[in-house]
Every structure is written in C-alpha cells, then in structure tokens.
Protein backbone atom coordinates (compact mmCIF):
# COMPACT_ATOMS: atom_id res chain seq x y z
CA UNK A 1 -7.71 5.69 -96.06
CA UNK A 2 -6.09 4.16 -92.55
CA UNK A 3 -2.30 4.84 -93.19
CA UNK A 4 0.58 2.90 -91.78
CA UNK A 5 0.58 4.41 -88.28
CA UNK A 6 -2.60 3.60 -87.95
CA UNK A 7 -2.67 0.15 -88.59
CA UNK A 8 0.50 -0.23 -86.19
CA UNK A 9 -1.62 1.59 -83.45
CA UNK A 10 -4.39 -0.79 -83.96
CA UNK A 11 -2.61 -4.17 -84.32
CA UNK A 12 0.25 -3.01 -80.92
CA UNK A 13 -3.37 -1.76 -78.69
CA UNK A 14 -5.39 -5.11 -79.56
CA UNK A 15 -2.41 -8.01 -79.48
CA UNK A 16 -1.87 -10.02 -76.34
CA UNK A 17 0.39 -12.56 -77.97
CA UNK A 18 3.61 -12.31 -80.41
CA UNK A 19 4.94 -14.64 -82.40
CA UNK A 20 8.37 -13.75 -82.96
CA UNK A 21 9.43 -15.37 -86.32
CA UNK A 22 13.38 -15.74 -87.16
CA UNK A 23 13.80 -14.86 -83.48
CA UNK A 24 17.32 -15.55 -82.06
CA UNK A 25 18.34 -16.79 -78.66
CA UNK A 26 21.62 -14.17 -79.16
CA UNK A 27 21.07 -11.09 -77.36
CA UNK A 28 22.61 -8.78 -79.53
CA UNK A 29 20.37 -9.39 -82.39
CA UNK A 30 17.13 -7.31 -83.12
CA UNK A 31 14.85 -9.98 -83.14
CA UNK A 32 15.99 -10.80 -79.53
CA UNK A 33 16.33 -7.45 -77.74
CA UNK A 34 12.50 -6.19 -79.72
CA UNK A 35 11.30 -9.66 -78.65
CA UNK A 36 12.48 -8.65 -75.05
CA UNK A 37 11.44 -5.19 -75.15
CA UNK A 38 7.64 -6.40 -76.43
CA UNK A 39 7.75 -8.91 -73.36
CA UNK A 40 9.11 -6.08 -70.80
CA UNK A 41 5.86 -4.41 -72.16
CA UNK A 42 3.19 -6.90 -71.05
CA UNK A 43 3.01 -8.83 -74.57
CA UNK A 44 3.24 -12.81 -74.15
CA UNK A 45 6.20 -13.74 -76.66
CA UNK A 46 5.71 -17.06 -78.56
CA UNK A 47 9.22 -17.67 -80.19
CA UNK A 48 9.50 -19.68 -83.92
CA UNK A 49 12.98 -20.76 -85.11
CA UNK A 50 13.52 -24.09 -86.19
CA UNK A 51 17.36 -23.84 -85.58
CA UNK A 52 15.86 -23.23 -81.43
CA UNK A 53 13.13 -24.58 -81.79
CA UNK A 54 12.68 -27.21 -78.37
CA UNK A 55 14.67 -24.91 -76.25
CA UNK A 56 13.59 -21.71 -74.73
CA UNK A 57 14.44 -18.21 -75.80
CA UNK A 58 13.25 -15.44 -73.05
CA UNK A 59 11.26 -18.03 -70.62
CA UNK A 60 9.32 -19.30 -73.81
CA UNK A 61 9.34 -22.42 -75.05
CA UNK A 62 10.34 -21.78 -78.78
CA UNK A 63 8.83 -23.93 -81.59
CA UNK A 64 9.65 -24.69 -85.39
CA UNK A 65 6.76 -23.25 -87.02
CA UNK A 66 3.81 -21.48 -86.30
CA UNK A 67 1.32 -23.64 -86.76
CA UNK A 68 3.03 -25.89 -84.18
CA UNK A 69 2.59 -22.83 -81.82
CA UNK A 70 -0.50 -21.90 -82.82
CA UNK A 71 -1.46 -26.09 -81.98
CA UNK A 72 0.38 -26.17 -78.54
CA UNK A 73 -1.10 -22.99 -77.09
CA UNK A 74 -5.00 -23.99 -78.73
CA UNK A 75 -4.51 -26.77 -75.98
CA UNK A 76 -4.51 -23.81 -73.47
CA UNK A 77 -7.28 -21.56 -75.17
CA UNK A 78 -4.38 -19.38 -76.41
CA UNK A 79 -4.42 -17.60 -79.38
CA UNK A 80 -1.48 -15.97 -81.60
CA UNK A 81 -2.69 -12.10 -82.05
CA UNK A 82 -0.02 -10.93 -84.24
CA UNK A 83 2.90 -12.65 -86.50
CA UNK A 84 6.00 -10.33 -85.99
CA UNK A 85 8.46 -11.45 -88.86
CA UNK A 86 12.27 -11.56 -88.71
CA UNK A 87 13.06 -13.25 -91.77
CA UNK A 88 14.58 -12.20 -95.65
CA UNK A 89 12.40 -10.80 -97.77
CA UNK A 90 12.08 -13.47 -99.94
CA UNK A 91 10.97 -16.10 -97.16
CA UNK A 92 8.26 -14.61 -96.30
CA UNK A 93 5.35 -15.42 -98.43
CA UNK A 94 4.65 -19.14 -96.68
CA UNK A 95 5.04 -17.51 -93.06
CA UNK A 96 1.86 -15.48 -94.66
CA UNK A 97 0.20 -18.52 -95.49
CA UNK A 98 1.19 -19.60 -92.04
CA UNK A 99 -0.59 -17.06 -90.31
CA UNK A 100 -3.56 -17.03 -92.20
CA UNK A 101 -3.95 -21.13 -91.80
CA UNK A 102 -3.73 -20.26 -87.86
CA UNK A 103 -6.25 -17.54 -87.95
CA UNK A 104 -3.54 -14.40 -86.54
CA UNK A 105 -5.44 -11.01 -86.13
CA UNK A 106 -2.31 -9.79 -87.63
CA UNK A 107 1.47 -9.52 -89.60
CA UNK A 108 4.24 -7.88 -89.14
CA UNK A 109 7.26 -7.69 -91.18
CA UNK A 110 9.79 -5.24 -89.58
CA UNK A 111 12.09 -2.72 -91.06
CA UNK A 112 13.76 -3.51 -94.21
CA UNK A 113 11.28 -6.67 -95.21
CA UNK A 114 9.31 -6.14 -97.69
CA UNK A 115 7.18 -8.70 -99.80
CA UNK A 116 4.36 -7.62 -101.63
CA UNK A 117 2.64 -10.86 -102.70
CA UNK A 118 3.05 -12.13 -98.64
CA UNK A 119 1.23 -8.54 -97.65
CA UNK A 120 -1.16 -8.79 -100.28
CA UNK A 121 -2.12 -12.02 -99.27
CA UNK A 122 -2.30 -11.31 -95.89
CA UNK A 123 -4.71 -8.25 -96.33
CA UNK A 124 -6.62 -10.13 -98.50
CA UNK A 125 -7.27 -12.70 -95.78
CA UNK A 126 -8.26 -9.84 -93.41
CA UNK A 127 -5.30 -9.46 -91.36
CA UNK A 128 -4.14 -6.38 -90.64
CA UNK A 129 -0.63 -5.79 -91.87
CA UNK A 130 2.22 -3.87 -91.75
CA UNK A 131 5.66 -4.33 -93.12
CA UNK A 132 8.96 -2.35 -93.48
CA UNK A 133 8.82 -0.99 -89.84
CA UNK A 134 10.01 -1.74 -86.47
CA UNK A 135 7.51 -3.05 -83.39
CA UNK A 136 9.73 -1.39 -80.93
CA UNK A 137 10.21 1.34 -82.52
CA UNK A 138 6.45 1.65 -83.11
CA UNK A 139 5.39 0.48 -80.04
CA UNK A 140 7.42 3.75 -77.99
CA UNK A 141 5.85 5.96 -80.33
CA UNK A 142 2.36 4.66 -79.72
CA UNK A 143 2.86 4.55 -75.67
CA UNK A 144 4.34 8.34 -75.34
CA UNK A 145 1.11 8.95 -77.39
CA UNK A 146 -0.85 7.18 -74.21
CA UNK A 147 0.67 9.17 -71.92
C-alpha cells in the first residue's frame, strides 16, 4: 500500500502549478510564506481568495475560485497540477468538488485539515491526495532526499 510520504513525493516531483487556496497577501501567515517558499522552489503559484481575489499576492494575479483560475490560465494552455488547501476543516468538501470539476492531478490539505468525505471524494475521482501535512515541510524533506 503507497503510504503518505509517498503520495507527497509523487504529487511535489510531478506538479508544475499550485493553487494556493485560503492564501493570504500577509506575510506572516503560513499560507503566504509556504506559498513563497513553493514559488522560491520553481513551482508557478496560482493564488484563490475571494477576499484578494483581483489583486496580486506574490507577482500572481489572485482569483476567487478555482475554477475561475483553472478558466483564465486554459486560455494560456495552463493547467492547475495540484490544489494546496488553506482553509477550516469544514470548508473543504466543495474546494474538492472544485478540483475535480477542473481536472487537478492533485489535493492538498495541509497540517491540521482534515475532512474525510472531501479526501474520499477526491481519491475517488483519481486525484492523488494528501491531507493533515505541510507542503513545505514535505517538500525539504523530499529535496534533501534528491540530493
């Protein structure tokens, strides 16, 4: 059976493009600084808040919902590899629905979110999926193990 760690491996080697959902244009928050740290790393950052959304957090233009994302970069043959999720547990199942409607390779729900009926859903749909853990976090772990 492919295990957590796995999965993370898989889904941080194969994405190009992050959506950042519940991302913040505050530096001091997590979904900001991982959001930064992804995009110091080579990853295109796509950021959805609807609170930001028209405005631009990191150099990106930030939009209200995925699927408007997903829309604006189709126009550019662009496709959103993984959904990273900043949100409460409990608003997370139509985010899932979101990224399944736009076809992500992947979802993400970092530490501390957990929603079984979103990650059920998601896996179901054949996205990979992790939740509970940290991209960053994950992300050093998997590029010491590259070196």
């Amino acid at each position: 059976m492919t295990n957590d760690l796995q999965i993370a491996d898989k889904i941080l080697a194969e994405s190009r493009v992050i959506a950042v959902v519940g991302i913040s244009p505050k530096p001091d928050r997590p979904s900001h600084y991982v959001a930064k740290y992804l995009q110091s790393h080579g990853y295109r950052i796509i950021p959805v808040n609807p609170v930001s959304a028209g405005t631009h957090i990191l150099g990106e233009h930030c939009y209200a919902t995925l699927t408007q994302a997903a829309a604006a970069l189709a126009e550019q043959q662009i496709r959103i590899d993984l959904v990273d999720v900043f949100r409460k547990s409990e608003l997370v199942e139509p985010i899932a629905d979101e990224a399944i409607a736009i076809k992500a390779r992947a979802f993400w729900l970092q530490m501390g979110i957990i929603n079984e009926a979103a990650t059920n859903k998601a896996r179901a749909a054949g996205l990979d999926v992790v939740a509970d853990r940290c991209t960053k976090v994950d992300h050093a772990r998997w590029r010491a193990q590259q070196a």
